[in-house]
PDB file of N, CA and C in Angstrom:
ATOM      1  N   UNK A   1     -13.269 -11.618  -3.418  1.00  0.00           N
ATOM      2  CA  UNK A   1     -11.956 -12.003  -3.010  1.00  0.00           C
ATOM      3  C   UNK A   1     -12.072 -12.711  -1.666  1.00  0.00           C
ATOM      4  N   UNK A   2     -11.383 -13.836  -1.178  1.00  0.00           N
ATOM      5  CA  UNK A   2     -11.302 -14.262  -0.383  1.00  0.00           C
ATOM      6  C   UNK A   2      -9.464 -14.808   0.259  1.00  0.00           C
ATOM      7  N   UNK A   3      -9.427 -14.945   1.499  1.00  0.00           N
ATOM      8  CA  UNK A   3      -8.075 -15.571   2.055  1.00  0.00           C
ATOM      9  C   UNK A   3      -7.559 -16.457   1.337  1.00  0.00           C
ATOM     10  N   UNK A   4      -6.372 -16.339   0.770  1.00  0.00           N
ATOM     11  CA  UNK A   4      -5.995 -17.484   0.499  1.00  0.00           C
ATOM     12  C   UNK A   4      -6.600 -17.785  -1.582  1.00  0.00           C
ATOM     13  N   UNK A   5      -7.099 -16.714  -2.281  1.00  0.00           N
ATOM     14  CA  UNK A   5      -7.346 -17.201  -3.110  1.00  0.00           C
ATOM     15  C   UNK A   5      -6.211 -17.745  -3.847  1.00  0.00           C
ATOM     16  N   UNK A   6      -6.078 -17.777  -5.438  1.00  0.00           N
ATOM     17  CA  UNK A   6      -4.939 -18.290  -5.769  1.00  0.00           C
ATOM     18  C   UNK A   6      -3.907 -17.109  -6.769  1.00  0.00           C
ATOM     19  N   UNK A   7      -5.078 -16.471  -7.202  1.00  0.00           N
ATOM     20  CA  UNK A   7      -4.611 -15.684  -8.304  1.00  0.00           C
ATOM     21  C   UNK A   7      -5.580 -14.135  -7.701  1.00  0.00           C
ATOM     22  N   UNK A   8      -5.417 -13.612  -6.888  1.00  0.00           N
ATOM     23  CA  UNK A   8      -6.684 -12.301  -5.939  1.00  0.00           C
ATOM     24  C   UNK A   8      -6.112 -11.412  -7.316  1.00  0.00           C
ATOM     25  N   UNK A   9      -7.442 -10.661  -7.712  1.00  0.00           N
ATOM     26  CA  UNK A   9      -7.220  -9.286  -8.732  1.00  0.00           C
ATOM     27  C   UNK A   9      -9.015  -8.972  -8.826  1.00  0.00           C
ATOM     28  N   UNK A  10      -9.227  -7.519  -8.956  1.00  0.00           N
ATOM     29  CA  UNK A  10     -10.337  -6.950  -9.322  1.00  0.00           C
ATOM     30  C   UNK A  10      -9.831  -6.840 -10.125  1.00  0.00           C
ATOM     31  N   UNK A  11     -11.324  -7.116 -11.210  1.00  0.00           N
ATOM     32  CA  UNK A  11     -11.415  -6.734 -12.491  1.00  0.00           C
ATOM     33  C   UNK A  11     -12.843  -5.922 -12.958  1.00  0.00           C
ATOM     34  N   UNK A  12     -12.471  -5.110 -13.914  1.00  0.00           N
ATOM     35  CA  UNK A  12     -13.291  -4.031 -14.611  1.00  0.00           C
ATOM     36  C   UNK A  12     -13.631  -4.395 -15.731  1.00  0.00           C
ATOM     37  N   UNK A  13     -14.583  -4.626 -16.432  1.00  0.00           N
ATOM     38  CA  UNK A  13     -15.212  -4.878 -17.653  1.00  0.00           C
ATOM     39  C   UNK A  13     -16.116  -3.283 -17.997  1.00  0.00           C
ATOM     40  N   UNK A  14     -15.886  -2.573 -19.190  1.00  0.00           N
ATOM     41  CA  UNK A  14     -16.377  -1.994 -19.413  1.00  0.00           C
ATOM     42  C   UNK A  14     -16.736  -2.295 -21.166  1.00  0.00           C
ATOM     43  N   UNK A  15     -17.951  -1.956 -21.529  1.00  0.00           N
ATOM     44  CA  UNK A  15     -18.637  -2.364 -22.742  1.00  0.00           C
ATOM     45  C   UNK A  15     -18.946  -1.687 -23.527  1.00  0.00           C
ATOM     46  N   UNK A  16     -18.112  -0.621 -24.323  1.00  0.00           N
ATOM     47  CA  UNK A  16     -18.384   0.322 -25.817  1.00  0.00           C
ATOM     48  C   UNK A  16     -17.173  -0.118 -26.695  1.00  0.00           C
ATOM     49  N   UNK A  17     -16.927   1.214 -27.359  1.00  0.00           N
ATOM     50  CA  UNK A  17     -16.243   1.650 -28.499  1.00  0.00           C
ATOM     51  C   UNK A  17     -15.119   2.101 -27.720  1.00  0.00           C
ATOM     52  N   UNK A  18     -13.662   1.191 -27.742  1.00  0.00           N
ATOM     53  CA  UNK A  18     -13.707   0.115 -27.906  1.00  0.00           C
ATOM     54  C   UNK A  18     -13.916  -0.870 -26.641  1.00  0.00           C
ATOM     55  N   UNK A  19     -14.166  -1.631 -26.548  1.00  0.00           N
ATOM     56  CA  UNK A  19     -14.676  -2.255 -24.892  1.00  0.00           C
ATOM     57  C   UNK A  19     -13.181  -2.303 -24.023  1.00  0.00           C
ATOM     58  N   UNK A  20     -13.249  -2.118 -22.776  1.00  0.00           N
ATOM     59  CA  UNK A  20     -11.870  -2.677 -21.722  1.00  0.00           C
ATOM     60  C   UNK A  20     -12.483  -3.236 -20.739  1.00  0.00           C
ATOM     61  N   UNK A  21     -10.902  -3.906 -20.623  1.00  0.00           N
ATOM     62  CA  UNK A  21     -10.976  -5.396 -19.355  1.00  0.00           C
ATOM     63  C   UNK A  21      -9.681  -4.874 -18.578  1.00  0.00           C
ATOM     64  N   UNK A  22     -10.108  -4.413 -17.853  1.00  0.00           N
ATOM     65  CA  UNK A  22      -8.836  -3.966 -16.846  1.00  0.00           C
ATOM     66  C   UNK A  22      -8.786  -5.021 -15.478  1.00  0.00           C
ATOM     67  N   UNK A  23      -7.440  -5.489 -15.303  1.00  0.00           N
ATOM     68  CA  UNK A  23      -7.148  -6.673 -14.192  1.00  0.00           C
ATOM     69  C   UNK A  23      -6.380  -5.549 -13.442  1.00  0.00           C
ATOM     70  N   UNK A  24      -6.643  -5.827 -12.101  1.00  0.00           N
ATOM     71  CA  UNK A  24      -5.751  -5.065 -10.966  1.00  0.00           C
ATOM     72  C   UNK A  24      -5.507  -6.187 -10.489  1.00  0.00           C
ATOM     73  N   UNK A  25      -4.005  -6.666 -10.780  1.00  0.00           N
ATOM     74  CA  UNK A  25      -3.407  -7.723 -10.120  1.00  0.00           C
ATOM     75  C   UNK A  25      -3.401  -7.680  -8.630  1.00  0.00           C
ATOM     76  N   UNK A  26      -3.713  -8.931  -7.575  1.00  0.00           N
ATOM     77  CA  UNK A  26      -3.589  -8.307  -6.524  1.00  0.00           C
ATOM     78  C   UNK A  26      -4.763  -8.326  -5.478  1.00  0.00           C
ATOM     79  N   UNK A  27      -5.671  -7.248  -6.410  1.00  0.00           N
ATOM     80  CA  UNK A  27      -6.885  -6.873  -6.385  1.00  0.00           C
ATOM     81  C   UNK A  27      -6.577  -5.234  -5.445  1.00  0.00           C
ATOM     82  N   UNK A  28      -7.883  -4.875  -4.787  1.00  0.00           N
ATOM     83  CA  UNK A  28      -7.596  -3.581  -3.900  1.00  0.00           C
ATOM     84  C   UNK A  28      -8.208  -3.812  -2.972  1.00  0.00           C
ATOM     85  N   UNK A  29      -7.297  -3.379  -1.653  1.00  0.00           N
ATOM     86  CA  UNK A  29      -7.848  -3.890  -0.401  1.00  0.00           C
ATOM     87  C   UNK A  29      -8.674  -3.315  -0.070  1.00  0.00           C
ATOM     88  N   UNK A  30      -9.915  -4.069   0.560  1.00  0.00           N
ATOM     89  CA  UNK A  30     -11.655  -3.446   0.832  1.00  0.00           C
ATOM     90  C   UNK A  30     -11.077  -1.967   1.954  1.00  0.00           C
ATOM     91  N   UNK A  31     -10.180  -2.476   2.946  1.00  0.00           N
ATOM     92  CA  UNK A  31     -10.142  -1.464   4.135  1.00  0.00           C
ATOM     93  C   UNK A  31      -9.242  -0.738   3.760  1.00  0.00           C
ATOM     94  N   UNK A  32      -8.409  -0.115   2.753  1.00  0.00           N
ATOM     95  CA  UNK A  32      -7.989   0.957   2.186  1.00  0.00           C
ATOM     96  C   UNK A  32      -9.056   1.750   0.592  1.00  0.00           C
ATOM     97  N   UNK A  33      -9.304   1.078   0.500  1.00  0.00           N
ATOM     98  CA  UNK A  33     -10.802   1.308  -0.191  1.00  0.00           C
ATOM     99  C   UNK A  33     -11.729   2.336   0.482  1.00  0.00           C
ATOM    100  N   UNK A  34     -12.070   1.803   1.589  1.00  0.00           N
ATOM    101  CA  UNK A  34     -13.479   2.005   2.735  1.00  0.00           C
ATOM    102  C   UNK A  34     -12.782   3.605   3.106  1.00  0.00           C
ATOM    103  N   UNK A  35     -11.368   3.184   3.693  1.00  0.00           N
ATOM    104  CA  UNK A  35     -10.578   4.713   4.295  1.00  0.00           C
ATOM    105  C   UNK A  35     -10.343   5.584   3.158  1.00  0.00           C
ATOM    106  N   UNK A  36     -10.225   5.307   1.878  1.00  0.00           N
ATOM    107  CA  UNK A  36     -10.592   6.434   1.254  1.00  0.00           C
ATOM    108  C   UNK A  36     -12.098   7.149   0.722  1.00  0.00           C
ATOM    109  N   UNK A  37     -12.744   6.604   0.821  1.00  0.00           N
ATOM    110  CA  UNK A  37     -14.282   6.744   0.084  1.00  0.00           C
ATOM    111  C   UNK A  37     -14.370   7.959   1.705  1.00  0.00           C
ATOM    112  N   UNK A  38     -14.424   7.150   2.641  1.00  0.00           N
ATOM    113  CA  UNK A  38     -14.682   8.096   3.558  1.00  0.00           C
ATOM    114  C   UNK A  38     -14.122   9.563   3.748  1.00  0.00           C
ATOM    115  N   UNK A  39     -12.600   9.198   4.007  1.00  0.00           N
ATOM    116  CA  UNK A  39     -11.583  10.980   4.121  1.00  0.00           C
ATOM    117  C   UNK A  39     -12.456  11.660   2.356  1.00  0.00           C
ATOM    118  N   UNK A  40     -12.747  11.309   1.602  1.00  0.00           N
ATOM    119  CA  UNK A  40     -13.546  11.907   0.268  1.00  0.00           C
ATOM    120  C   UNK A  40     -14.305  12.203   0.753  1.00  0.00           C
ATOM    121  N   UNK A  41     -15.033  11.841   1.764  1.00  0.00           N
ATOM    122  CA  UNK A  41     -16.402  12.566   2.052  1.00  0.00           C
ATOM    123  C   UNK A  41     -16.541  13.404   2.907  1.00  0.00           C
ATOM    124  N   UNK A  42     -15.209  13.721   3.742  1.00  0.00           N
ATOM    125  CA  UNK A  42     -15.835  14.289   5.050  1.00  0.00           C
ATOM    126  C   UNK A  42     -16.094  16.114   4.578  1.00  0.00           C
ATOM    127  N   UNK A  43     -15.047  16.770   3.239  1.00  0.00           N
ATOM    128  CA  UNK A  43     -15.639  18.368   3.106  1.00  0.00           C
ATOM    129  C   UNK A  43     -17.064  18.302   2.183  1.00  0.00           C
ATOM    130  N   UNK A  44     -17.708  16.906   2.116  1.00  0.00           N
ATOM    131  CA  UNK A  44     -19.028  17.056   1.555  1.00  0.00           C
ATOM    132  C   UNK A  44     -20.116  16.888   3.449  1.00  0.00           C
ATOM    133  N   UNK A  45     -19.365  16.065   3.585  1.00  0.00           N
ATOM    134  CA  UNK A  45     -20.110  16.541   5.049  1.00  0.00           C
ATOM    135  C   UNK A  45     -20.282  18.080   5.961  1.00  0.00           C
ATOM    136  N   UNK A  46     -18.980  18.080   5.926  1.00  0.00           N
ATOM    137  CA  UNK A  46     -18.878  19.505   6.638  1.00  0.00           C
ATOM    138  C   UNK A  46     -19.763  20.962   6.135  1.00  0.00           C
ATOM    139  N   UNK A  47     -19.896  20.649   4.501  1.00  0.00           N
ATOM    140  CA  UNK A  47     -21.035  21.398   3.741  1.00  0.00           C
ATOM    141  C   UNK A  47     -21.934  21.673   3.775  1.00  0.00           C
ATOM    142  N   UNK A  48     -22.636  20.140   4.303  1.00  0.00           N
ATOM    143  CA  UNK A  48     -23.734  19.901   4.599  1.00  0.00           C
ATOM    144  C   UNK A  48     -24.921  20.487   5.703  1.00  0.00           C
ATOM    145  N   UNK A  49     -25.993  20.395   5.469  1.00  0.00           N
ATOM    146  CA  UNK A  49     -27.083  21.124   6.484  1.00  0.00           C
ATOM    147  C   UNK A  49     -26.499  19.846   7.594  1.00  0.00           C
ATOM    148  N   UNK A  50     -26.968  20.313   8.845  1.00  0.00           N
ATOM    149  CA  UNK A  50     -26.934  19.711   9.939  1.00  0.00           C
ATOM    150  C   UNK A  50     -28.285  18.879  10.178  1.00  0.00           C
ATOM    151  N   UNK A  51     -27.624  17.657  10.922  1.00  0.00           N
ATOM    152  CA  UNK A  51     -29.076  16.849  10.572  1.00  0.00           C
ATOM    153  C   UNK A  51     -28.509  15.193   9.895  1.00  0.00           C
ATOM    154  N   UNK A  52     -29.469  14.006  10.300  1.00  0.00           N
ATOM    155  CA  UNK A  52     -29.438  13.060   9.301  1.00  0.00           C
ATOM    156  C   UNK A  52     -29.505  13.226   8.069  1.00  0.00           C
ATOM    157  N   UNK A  53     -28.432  12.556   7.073  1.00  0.00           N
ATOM    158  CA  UNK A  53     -28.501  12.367   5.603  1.00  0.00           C
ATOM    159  C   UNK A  53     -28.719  11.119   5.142  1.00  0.00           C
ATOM    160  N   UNK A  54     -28.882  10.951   4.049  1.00  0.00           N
ATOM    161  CA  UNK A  54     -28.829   9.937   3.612  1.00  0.00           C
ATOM    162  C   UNK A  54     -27.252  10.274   2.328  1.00  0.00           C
ATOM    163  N   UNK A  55     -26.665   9.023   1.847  1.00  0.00           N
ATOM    164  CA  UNK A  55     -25.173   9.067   1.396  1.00  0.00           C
ATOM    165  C   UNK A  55     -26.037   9.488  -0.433  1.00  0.00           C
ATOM    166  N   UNK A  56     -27.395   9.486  -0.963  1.00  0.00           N
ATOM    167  CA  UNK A  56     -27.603   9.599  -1.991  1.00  0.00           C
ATOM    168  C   UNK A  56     -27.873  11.249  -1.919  1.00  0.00           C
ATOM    169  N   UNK A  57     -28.233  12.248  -0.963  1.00  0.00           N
ATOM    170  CA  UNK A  57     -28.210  13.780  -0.353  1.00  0.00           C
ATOM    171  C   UNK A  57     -26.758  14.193  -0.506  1.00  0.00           C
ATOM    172  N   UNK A  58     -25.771  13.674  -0.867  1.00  0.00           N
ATOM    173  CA  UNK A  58     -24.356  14.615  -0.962  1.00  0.00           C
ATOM    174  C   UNK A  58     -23.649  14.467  -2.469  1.00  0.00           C
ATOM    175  N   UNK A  59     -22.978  14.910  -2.682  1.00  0.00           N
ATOM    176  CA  UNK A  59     -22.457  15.431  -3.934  1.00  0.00           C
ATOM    177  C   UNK A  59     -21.481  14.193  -3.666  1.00  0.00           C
ATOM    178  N   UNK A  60     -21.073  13.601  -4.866  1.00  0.00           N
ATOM    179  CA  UNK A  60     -20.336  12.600  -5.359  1.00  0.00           C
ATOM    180  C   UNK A  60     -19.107  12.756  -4.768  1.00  0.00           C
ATOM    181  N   UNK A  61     -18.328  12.162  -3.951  1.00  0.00           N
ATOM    182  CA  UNK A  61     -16.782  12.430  -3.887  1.00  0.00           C
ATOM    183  C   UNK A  61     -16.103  12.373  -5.286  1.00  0.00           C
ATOM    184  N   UNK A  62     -15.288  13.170  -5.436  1.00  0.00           N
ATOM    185  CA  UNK A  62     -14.260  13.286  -6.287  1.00  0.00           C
ATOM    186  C   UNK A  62     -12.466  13.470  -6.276  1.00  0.00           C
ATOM    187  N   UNK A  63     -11.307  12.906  -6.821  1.00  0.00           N
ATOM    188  CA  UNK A  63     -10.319  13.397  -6.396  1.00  0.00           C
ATOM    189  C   UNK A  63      -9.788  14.905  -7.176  1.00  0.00           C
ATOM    190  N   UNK A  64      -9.606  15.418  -6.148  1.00  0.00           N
ATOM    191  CA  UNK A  64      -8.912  16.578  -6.643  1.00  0.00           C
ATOM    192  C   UNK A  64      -7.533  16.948  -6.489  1.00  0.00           C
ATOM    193  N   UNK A  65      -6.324  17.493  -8.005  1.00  0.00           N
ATOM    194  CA  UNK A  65      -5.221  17.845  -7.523  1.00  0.00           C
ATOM    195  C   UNK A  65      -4.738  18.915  -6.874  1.00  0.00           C
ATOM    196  N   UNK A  66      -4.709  18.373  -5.482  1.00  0.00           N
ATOM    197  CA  UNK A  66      -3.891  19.783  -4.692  1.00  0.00           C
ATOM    198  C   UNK A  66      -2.797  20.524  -4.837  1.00  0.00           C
ATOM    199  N   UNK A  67      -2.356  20.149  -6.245  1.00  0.00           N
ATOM    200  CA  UNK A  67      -0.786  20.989  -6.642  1.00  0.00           C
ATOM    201  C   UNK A  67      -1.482  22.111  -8.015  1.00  0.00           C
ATOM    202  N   UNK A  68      -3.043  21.466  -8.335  1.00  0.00           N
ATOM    203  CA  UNK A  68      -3.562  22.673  -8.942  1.00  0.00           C
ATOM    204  C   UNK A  68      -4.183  23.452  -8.608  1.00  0.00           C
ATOM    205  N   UNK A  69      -3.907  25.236  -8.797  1.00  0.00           N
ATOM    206  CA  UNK A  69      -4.533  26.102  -8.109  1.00  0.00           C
ATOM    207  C   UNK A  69      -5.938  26.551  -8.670  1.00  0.00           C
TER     208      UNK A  69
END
């Protein structure tokens, strides 16, 4: 994506039974993107041994619903 494109959307191609093409009109902004990947990571940090990691050493972020107990 760039400034100014004409038509901005990420798109998803996925390839089975049956294949999808998902368009996110628009697209999704990199720096609300970036701010979530991160706040996802920080109770895999806090978990964590103390010390340098590397981001392939922590458990996958995932979303979880906080209205389920």
């Amino acid at each position: 994506m760039y400034l100014g494109a004409p038509l901005p959307h990420d798109a998803i191609v996925i390839r089975g039974r049956p294949d999808l093409n998902l368009v996110l009109n628009g697209g999704v902004a990199g720096d609300d993107a970036t701010v979530a990947a991160l706040i996802n990571i920080v109770p895999r940090l806090l978990a964590g041994a103390p010390g340098v990691r590397l981001m392939t050493e922590l458990a996958v972020p995932a979303w979880q619903n906080p209205g389920r107990g």
